[in-house]
Protein backbone atom coordinates (compact mmCIF):
# COMPACT_ATOMS: atom_id res chain seq x y z
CA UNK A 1 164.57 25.38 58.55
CA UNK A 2 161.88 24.69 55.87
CA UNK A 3 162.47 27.50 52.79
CA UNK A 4 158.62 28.10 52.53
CA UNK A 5 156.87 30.28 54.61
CA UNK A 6 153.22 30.04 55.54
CA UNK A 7 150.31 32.28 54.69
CA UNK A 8 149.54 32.78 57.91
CA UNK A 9 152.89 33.17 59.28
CA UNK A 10 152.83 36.48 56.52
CA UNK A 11 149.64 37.36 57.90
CA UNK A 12 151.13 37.85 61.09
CA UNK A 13 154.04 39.48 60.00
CA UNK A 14 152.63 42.05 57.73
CA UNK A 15 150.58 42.98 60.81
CA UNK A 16 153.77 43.52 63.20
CA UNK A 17 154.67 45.63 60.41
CA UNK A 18 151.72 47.63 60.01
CA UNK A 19 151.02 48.13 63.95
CA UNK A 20 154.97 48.28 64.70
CA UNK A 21 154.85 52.23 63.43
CA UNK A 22 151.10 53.33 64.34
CA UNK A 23 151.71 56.99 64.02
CA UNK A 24 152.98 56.32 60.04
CA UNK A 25 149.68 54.42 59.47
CA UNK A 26 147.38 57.03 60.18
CA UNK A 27 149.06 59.42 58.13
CA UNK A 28 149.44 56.92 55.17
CA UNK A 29 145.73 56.18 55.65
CA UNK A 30 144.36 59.55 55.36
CA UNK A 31 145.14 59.79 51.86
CA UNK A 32 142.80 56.68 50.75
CA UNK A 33 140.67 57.13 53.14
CA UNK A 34 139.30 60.57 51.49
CA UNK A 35 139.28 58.71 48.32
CA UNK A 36 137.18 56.20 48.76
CA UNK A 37 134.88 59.15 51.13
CA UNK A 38 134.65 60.77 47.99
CA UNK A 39 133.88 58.08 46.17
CA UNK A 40 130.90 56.77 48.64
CA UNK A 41 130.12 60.03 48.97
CA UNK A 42 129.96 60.67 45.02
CA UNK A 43 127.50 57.75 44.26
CA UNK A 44 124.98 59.00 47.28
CA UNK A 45 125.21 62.40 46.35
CA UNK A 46 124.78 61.95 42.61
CA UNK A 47 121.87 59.27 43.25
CA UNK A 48 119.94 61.83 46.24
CA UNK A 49 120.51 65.13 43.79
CA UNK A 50 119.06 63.45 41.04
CA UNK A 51 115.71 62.40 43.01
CA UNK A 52 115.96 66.03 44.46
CA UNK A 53 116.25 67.41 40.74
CA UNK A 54 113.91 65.32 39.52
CA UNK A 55 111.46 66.23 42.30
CA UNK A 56 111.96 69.84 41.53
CA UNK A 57 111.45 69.29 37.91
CA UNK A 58 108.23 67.12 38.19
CA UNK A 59 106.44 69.66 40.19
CA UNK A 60 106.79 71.85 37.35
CA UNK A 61 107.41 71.06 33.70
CA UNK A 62 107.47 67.62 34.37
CA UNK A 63 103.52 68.38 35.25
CA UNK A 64 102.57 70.13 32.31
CA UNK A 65 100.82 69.28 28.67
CA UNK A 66 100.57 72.07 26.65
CA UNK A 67 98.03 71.93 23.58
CA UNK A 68 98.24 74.51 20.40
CA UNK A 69 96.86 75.11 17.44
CA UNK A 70 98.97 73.68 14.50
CA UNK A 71 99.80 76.31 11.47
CA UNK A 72 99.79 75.72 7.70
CA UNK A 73 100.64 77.48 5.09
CA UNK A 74 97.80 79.51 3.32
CA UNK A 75 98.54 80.15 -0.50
CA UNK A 76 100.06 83.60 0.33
CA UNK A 77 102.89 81.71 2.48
CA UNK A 78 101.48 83.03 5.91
CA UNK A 79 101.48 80.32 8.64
CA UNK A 80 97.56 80.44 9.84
CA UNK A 81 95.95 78.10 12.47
CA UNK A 82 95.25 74.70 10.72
CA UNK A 83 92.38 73.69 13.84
CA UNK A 84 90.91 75.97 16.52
CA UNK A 85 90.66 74.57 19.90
CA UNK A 86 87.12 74.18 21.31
CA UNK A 87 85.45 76.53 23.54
CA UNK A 88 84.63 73.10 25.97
CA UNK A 89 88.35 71.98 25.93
CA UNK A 90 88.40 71.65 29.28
CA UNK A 91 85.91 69.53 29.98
CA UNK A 92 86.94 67.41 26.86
CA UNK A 93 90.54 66.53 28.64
CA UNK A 94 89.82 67.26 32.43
CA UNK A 95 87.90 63.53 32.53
CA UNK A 96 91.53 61.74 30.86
CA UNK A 97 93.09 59.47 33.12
CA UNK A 98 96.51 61.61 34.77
CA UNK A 99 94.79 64.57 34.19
CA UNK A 100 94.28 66.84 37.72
CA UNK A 101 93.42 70.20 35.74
CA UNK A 102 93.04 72.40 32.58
CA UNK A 103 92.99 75.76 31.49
CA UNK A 104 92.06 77.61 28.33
CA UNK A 105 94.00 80.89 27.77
CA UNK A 106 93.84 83.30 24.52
CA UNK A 107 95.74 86.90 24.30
CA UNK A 108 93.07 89.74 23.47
CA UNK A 109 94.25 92.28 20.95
CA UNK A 110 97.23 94.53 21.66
CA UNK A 111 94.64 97.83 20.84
CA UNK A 112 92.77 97.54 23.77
CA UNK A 113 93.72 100.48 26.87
CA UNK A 114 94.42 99.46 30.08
CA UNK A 115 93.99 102.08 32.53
CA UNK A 116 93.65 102.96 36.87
CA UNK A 117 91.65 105.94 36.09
CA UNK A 118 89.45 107.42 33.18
CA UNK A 119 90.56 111.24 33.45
CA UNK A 120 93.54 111.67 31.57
CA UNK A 121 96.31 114.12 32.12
CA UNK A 122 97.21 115.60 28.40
CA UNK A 123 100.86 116.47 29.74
CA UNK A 124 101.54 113.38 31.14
CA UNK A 125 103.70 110.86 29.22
CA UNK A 126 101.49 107.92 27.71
CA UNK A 127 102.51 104.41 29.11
CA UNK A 128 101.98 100.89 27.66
CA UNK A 129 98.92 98.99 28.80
CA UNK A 130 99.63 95.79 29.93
CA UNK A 131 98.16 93.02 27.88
CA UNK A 132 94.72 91.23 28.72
CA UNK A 133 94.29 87.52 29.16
CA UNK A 134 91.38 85.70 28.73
CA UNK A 135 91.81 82.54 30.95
CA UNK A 136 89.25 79.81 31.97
CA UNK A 137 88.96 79.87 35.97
CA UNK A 138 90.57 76.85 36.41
CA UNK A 139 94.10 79.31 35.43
CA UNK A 140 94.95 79.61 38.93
CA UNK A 141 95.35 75.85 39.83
CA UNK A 142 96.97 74.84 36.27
CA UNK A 143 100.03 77.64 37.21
CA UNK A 144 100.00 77.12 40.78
CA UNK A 145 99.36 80.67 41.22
CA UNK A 146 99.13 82.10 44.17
CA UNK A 147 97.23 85.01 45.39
CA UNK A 148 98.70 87.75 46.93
CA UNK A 149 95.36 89.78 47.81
CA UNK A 150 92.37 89.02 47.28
CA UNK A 151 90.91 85.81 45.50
CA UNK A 152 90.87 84.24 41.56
CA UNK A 153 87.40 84.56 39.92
CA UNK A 154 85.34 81.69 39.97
CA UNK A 155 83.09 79.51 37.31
CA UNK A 156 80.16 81.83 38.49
CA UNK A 157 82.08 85.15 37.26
CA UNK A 158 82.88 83.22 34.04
CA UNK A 159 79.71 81.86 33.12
CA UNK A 160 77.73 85.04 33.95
CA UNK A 161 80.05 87.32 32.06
CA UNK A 162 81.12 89.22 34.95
CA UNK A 163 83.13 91.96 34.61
CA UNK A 164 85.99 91.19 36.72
CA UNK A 165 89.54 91.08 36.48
CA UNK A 166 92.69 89.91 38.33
CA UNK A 167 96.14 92.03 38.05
CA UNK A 168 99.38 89.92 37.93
CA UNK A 169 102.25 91.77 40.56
CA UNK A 170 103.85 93.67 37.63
CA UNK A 171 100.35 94.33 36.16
CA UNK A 172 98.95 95.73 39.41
CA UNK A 173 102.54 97.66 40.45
CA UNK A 174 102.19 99.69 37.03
CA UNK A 175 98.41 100.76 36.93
CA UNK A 176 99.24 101.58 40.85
CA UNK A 177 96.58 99.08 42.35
CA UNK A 178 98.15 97.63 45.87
CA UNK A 179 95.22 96.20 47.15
CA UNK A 180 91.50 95.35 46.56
CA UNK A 181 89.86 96.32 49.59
CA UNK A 182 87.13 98.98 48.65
CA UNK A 183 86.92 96.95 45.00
CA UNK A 184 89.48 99.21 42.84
CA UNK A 185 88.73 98.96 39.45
CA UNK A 186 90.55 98.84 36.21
CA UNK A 187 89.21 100.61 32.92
CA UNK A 188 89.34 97.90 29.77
CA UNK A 189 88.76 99.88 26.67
CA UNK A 190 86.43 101.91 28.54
CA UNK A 191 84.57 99.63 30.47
CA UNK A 192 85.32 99.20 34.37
CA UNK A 193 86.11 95.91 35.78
CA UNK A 194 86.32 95.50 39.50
CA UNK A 195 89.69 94.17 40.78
CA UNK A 196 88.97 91.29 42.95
CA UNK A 197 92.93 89.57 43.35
CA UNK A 198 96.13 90.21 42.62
CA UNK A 199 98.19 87.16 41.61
CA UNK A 200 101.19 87.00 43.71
CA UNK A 201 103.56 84.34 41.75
CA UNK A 202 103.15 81.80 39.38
CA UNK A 203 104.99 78.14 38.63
CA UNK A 204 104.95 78.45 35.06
CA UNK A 205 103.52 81.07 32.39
CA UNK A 206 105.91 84.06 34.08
CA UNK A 207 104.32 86.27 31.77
CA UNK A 208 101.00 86.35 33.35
CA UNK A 209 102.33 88.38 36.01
CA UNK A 210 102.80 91.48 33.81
CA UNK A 211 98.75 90.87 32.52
CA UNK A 212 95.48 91.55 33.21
CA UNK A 213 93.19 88.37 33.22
CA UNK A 214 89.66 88.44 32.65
CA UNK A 215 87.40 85.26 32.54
CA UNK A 216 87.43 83.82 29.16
CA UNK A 217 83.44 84.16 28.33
CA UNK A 218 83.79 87.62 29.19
CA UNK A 219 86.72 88.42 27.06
CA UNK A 220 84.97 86.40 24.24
CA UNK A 221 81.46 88.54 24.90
CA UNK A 222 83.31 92.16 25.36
CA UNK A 223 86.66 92.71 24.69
CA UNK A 224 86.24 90.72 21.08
CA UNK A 225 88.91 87.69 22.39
CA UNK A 226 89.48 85.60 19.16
CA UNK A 227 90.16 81.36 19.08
CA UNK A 228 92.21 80.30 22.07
CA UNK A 229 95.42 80.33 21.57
CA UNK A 230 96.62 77.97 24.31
CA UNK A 231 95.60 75.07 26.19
CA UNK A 232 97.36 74.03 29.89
CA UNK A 233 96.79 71.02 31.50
CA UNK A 234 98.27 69.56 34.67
CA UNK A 235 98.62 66.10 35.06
CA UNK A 236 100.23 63.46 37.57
CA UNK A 237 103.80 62.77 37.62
CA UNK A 238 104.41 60.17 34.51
CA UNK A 239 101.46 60.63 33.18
CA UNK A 240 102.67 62.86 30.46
CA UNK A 241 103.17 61.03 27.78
CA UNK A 242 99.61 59.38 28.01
CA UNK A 243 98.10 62.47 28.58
CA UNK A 244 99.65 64.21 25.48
CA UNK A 245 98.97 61.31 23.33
CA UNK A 246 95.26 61.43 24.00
CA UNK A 247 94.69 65.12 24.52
CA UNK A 248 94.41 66.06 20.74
CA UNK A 249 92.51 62.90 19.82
CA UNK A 250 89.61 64.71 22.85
CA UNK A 251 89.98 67.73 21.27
CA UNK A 252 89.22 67.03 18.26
CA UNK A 253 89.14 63.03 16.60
CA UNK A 254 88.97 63.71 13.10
CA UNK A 255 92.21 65.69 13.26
CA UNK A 256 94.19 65.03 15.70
CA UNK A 257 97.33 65.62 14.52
CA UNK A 258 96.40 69.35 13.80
CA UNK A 259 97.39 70.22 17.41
CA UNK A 260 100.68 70.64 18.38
CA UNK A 261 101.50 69.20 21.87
CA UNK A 262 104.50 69.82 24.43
CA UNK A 263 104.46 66.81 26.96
CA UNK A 264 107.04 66.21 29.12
CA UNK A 265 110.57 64.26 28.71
CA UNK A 266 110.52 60.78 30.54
CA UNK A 267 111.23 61.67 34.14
CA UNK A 268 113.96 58.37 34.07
CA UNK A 269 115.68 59.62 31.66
CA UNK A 270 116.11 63.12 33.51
CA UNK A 271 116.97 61.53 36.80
CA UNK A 272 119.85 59.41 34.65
CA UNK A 273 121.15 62.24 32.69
CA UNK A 274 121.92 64.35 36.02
CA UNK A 275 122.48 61.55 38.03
CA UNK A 276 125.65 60.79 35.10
CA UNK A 277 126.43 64.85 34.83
CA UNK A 278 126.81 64.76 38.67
CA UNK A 279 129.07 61.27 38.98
CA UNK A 280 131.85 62.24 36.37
CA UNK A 281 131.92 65.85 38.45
CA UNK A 282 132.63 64.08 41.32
CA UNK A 283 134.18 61.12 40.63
CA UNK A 284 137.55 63.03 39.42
CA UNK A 285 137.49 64.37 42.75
CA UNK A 286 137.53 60.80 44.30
CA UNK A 287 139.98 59.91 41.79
CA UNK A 288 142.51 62.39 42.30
CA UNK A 289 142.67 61.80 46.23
CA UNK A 290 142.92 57.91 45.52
CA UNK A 291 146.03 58.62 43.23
CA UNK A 292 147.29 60.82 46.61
CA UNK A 293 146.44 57.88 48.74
CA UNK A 294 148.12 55.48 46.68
CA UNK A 295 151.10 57.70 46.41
CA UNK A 296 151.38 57.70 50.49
CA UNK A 297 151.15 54.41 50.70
CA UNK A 298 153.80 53.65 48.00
CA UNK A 299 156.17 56.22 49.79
CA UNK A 300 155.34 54.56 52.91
CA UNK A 301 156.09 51.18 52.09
CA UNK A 302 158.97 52.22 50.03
CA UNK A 303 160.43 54.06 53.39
CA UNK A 304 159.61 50.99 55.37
CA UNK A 305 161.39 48.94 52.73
CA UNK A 306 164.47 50.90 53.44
CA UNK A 307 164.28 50.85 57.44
CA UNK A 308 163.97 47.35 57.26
CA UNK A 309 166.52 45.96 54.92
CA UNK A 310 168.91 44.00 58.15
CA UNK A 311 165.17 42.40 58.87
CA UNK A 312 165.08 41.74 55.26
CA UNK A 313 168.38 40.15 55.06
CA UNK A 314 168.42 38.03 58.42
CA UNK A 315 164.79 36.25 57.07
CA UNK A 316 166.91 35.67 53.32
CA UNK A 317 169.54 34.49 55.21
CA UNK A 318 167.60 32.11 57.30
CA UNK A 319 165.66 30.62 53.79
CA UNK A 320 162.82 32.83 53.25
CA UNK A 321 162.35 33.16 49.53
CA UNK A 322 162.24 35.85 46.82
CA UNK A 323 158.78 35.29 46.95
CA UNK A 324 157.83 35.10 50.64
CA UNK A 325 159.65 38.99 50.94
CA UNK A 326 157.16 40.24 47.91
CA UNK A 327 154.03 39.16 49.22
CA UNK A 328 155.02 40.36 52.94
CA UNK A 329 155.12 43.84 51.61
CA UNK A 330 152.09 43.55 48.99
CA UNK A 331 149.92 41.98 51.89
CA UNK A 332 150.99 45.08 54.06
CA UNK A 333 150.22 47.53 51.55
CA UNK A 334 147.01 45.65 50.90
CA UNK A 335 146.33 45.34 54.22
CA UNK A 336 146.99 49.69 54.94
CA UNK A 337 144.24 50.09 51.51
CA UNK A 338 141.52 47.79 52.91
CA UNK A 339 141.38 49.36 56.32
CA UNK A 340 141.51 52.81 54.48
CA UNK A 341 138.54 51.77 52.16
CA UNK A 342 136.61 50.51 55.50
CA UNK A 343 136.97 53.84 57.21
CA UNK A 344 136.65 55.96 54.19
CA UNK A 345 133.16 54.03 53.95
CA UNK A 346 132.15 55.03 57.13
CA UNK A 347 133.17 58.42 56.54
CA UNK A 348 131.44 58.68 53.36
CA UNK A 349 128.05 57.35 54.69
CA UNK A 350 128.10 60.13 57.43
CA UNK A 351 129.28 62.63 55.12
CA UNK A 352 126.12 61.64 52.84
CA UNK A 353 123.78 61.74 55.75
CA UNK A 354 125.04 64.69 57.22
CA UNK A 355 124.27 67.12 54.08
CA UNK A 356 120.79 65.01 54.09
CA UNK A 357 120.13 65.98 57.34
CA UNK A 358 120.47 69.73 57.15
CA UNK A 359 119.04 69.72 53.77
CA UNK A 360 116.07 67.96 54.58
CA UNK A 361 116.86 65.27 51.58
CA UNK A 362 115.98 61.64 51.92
CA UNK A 363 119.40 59.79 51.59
CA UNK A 364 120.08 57.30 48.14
CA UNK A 365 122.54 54.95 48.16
CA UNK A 366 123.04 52.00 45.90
CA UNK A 367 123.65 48.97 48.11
CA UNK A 368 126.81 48.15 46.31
CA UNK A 369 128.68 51.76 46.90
CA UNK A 370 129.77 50.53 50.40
CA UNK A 371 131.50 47.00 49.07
CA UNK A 372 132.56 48.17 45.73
CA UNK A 373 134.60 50.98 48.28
CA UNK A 374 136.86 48.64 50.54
CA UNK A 375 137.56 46.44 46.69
CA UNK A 376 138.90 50.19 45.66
CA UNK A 377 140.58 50.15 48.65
CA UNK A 378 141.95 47.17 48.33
CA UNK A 379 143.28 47.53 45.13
CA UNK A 380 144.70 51.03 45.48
CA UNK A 381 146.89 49.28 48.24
CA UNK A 382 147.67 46.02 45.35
CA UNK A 383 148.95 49.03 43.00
CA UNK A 384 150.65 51.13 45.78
CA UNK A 385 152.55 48.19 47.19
CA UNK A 386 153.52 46.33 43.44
CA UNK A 387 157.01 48.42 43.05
CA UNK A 388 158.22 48.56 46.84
CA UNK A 389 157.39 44.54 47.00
CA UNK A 390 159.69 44.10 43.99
CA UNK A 391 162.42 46.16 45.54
CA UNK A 392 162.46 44.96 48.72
CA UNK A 393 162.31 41.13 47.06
CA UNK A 394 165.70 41.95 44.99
CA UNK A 395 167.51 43.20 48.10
CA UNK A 396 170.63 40.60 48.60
CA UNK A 397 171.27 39.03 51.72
CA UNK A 398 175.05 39.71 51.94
CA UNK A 399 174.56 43.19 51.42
CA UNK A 400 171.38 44.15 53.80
CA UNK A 401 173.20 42.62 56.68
CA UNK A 402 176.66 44.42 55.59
CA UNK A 403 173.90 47.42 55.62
CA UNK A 404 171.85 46.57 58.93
């Protein structure tokens, strides 16, 4: 009988092996199986909660250019406003290209009263007004406000001077104004200004909720409003950069670097730093079960190794090689890894689309997850199966039959 044994007579073998004990097999699978689940998994988690992230930041932040004033030092060392921003800076940005809206917003002094009613009760405590904001009307749209009664004013109340005035929730909860049927009014300094909204939530600028807002030409004409102290705009997604880059030069282009600009971070650069965050997280959880996996299929093949040692000794005795025993057992182990990195794909990719489903997510998968999971597979099983193959190659002949 010819000492050399064919490839695919060990093909056939190391099947008979694996099928010979199916109830072992599933067990010993399990163990890679979740591994490489966790590691498909992992990647299309990691690549769909970073869109999802990104998503979530882009509708906010990632949509907002915020202008100042820049400050220099006067000779006293006080910081004062090196440029003022212009009374038209919103239609000097609005026409930029990314830019959907804009906003001009100044605080009014901290003196002026804020109050429901004009008669005043001498033995009741004295509470802080909340602050007045002067705001452009395009405020509502810049913040994504929305309205919980009523309405926003509109360019007509601002370019008449109306006096008119929208409570943020706080605002409206401590002045004891609940709705604006019947036109409640408010008492600025003195002067009554009819309550036509209250703003229910906001996007950004949380503060605003706590404030009264007035349009901006009134607060200028009546409540003596001073330079603007802010400038919102909202642009498109990615348009940030551009947008804050041309901005100042709008505003003002003899000194543009006299405003001081917060424009979003580059959106790719978000999606990779969470997508990364997300991938070592996980990806010590896939590691940990492949080490289990490869463990169970070790102990597996290191059990079969010792139920089979008479098989092992008849196929030495009959002139299989050193050699021919080894690669029997790696191809086995190799063999039990590559069907647990095909099912633990498939498992994976359901797992992924599962959470998808429910959560309403659109699925992300790189196209080389699935592949790159039965090679793990495969090589957890190489690993797994290098010490048992070794053993089971230096059993004698003499002595496994003596044995069997």
């Amino acid at each position: 009988m010819s000492g050399r044994i064919s490839f695919r007579a060990l093909v056939h073998e190391a099947f008979e092996g694996i099928g010979s004990r199916p109830s072992r097999l599933v067990i010993t699978l399990v163990g890679t199986v979740l591994g490489i689940a966790s590691l498909v998994a992992t990647i299309g988690f990691a690549q769909t909660a970073a869109g999802q992230i990104s998503q979530q930041f882009d509708t906010l932040s990632a949509t907002r250019v915020t202008v100042e004033p820049g400050t220099t030092k006067s000779a006293g060392g006080k910081d004062r406003a090196a440029v003022r921003l212009p009374w038209d800076a919103v239609d000097r940005v609005t026409p930029l290209a990314g830019v959907e809206s804009a906003a001009l917003i100044g605080k009014l002094p901290n003196s002026l009263t804020v109050e429901a009613v004009q008669v005043q009760d001498p033995s009741e405590s004295q509470k802080a007004s909340p602050p007045v904001v002067g705001a452009s009307p395009e405020l509502l749209d810049v913040v994504q406000g929305k309205i919980r009664a009523g309405r926003f004013y509109d360019s007509g109340h601002d370019a008449r001077r109306d006096r008119v005035a929208v409570l943020g929730a706080e605002a409206a909860k401590r002045l004891g104004v609940n709705r604006v049927t019947g036109q409640p009014a408010v008492f600025i300094d003195g002067r009554a200004y009819t309550v036509i909204g209250i703003l229910g939530k906001v996007g950004t600028r949380e503060n605003l909720l706590d404030a009264v807002i007035v349009p901006i030409s009134t607060a200028r004409a009546e409540l003596g409003m001073g330079p603007a102290e802010n400038l919102d705009i909202r642009i498109d997604v990615g348009a940030g950069s551009v947008v804050g880059r041309q901005a100042p030069i709008a505003l003002n282009p003899n000194t543009p670097d006299s405003f001081k600009v917060g424009a979003p971070a580059n959106t790719s650069e978000l999606q990779s730093n969470v997508e990364s965050d997300i991938n070592v997280l996980f990806l010590a959880i896939g590691i940990v079960a492949l080490i289990g996996g490869g463990i169970g299929i070790a102990n597996v093949t290191l059990l079969s190794v010792s139920e089979r040692r008479g098989e092992i000794g008849l196929r030495r005795a009959l002139g299989a090689r050193t050699r021919d025993i080894a690669q029997q057992f790696m191809l086995e182990s190799v063999t039990i890894g590559v069907l647990g990195g095909l099912i633990g794909v498939v498992v994976g990719l359901f797992a992924l689309i599962a959470v998808c489903l429910v959560q309403h997510w659109t699925p992300v998968l790189a196209l080389w997850a699935a592949p790159v999971g039965v090679v793990v597979g495969a090589l957890v099983g190489l690993l797994a199966g290098g010490y048992p193959a070794i053993k089971a190659a230096r059993v004698e002949p003499v002595d496994a039959l003596r044995d069997a």
